[in-house]
C-alpha atoms as a PDB file:
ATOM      1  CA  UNK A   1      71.967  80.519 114.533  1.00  0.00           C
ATOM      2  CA  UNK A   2      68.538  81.468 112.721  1.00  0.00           C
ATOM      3  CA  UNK A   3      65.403  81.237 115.124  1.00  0.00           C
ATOM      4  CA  UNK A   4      63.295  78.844 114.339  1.00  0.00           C
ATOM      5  CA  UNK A   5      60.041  80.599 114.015  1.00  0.00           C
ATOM      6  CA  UNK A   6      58.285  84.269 113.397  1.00  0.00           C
ATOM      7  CA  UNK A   7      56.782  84.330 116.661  1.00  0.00           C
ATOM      8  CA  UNK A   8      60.089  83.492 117.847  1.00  0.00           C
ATOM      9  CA  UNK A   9      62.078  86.061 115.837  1.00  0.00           C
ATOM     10  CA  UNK A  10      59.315  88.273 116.987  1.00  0.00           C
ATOM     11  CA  UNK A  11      59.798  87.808 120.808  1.00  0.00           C
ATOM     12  CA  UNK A  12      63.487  87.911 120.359  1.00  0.00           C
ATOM     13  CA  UNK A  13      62.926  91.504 118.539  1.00  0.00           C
ATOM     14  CA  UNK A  14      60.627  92.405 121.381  1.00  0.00           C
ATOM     15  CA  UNK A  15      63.574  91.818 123.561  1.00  0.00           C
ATOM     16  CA  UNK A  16      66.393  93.530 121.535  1.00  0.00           C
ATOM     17  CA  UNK A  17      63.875  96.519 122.086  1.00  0.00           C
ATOM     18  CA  UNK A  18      63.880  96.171 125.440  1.00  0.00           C
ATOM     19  CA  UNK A  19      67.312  96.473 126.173  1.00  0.00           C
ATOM     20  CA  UNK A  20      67.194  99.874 125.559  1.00  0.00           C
ATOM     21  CA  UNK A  21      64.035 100.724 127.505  1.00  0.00           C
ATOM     22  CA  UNK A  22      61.508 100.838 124.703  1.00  0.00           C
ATOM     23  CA  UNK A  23      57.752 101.566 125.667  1.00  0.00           C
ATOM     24  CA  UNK A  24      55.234  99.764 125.252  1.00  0.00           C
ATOM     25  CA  UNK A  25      56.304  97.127 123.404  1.00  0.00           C
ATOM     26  CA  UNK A  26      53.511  94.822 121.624  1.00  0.00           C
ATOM     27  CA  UNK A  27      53.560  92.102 119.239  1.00  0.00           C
ATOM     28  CA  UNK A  28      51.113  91.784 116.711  1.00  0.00           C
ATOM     29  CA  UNK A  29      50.128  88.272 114.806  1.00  0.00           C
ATOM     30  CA  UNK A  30      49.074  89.555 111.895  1.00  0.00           C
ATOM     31  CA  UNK A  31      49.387  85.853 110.031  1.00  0.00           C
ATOM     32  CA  UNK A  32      45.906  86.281 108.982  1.00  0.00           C
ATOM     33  CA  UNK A  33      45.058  89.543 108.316  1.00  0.00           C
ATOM     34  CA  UNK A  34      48.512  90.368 105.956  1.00  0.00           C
ATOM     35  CA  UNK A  35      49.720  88.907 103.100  1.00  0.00           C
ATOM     36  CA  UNK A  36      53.107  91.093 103.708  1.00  0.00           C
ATOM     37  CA  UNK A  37      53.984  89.548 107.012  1.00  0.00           C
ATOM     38  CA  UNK A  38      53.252  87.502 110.259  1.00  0.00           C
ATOM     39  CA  UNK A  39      54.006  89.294 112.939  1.00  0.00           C
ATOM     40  CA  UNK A  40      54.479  93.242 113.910  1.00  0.00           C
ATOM     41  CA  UNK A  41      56.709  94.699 116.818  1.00  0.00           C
ATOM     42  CA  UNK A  42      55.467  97.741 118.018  1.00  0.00           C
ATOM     43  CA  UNK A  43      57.259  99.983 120.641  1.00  0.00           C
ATOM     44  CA  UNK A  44      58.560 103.508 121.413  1.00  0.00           C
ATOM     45  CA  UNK A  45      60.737 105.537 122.961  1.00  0.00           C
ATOM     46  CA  UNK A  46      60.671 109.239 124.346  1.00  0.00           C
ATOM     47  CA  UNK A  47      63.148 110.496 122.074  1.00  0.00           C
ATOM     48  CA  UNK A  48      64.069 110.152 118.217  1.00  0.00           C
ATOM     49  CA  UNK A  49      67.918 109.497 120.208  1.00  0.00           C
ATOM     50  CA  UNK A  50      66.394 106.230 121.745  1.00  0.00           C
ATOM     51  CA  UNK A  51      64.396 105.345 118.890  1.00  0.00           C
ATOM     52  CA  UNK A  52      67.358 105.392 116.883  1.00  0.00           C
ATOM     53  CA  UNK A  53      69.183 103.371 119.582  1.00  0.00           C
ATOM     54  CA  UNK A  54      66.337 101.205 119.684  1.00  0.00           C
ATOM     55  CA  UNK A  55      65.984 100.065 115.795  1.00  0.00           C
ATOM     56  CA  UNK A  56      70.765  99.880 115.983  1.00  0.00           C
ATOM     57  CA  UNK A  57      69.682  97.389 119.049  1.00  0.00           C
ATOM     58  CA  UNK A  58      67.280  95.167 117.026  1.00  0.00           C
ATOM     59  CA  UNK A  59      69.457  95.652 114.156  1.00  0.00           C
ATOM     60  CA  UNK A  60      72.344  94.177 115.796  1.00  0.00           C
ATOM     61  CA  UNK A  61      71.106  91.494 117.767  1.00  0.00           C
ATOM     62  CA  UNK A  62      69.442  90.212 114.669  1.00  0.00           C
ATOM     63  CA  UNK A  63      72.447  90.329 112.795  1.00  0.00           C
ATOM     64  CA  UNK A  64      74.182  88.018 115.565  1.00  0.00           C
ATOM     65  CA  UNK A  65      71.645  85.461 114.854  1.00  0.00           C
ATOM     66  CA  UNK A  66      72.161  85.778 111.372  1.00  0.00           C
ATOM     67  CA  UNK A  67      69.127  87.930 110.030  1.00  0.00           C
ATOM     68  CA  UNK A  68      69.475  90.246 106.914  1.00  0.00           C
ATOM     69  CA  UNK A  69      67.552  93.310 107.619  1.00  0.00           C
ATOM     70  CA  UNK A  70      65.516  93.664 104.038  1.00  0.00           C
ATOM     71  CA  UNK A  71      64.373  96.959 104.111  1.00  0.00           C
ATOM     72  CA  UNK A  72      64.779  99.951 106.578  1.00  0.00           C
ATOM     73  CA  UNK A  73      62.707 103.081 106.415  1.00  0.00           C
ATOM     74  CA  UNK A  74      62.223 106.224 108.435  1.00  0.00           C
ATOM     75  CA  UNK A  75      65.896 105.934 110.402  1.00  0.00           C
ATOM     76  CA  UNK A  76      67.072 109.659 109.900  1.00  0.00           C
ATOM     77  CA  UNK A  77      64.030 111.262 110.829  1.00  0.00           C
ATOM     78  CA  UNK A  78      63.358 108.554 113.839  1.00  0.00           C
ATOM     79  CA  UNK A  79      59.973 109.491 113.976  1.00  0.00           C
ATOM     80  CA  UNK A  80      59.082 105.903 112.942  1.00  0.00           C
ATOM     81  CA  UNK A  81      61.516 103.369 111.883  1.00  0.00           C
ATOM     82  CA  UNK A  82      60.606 100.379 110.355  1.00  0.00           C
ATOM     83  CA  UNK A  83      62.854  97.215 110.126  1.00  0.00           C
ATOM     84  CA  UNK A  84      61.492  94.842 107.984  1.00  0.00           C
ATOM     85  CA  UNK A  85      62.643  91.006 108.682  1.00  0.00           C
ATOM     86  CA  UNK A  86      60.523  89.375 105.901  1.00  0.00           C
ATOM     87  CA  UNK A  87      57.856  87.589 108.360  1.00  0.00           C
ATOM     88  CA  UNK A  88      58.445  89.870 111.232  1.00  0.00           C
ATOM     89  CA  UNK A  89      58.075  93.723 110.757  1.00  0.00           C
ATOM     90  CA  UNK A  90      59.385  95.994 113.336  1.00  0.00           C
ATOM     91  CA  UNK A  91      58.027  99.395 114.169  1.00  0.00           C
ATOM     92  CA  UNK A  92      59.999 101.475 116.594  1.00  0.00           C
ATOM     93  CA  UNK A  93      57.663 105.129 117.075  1.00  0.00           C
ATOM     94  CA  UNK A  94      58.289 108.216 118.708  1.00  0.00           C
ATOM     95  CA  UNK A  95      55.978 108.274 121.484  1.00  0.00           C
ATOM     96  CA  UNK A  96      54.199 111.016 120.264  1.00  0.00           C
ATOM     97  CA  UNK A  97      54.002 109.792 116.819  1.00  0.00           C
ATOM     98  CA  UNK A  98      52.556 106.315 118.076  1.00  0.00           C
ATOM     99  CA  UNK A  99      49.784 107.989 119.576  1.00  0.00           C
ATOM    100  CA  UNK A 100      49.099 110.051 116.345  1.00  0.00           C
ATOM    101  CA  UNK A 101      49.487 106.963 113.869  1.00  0.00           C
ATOM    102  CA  UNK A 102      47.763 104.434 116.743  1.00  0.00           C
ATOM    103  CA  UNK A 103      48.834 101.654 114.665  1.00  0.00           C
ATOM    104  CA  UNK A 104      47.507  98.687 116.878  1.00  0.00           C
ATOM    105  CA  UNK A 105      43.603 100.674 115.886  1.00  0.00           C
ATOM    106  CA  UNK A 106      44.369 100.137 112.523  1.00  0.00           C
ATOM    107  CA  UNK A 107      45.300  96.291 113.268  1.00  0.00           C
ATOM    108  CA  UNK A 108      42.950  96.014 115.915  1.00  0.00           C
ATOM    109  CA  UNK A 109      41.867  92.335 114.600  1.00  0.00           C
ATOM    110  CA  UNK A 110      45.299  91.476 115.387  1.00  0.00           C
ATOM    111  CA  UNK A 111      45.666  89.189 118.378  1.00  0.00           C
ATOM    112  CA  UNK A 112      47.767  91.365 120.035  1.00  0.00           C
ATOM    113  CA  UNK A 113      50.177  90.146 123.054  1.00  0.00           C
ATOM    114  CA  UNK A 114      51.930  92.650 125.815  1.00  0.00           C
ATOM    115  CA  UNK A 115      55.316  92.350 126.415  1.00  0.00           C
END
């Protein structure tokens, strides 16, 4: 069963993440600022085991709905993963490496929601 929408594949990322404790987990709408995408996930976790377990989580539970992940980077050193979903890009940091990239600066036009 797709989702009907990229905020909604976006807030059912979010929660994917949250199933295994990711930090600080944003979403970024991005629709008008990227031509590469609508929406970012953004979150962490404390160790590259989590982030790993993290990005398997998202991966998964997308696949259930019926999502082909497109591209995957970064998953064996798990300092940043990124899961890219076509209209919805997920970013799943290392905490410290969050803090060094501080992606949501670099979108800071982004209407950015908590989650």
């Amino acid at each position: 069963m797709l989702l009907k929408s990229s905020a909604g594949i976006a807030y059912y990322i979010s929660s994917a993440a949250a199933n295994k404790k990711a930090l600080d987990i944003k979403i970024l709408n991005v629709t008008d600022l990227s031509p590469i995408a609508d929406y970012f996930v953004i979150c962490s976790g404390n160790s590259s085991v989590q982030v790993r377990a993290i990005a398997d989580e998202i991966e998964e539970k997308m696949s259930e709905k019926g999502y082909t992940l497109s591209h995957r980077e970064g998953y064996n050193g798990a300092g940043w993963i990124l899961l890219d979903y076509g209209n919805v890009i997920a970013h799943v940091f290392h905490k410290d490496e969050r803090e060094f990239y501080n992606i949501e600066r670099l979108w800071a036009d982004a209407i950015a929601v908590n989650v």
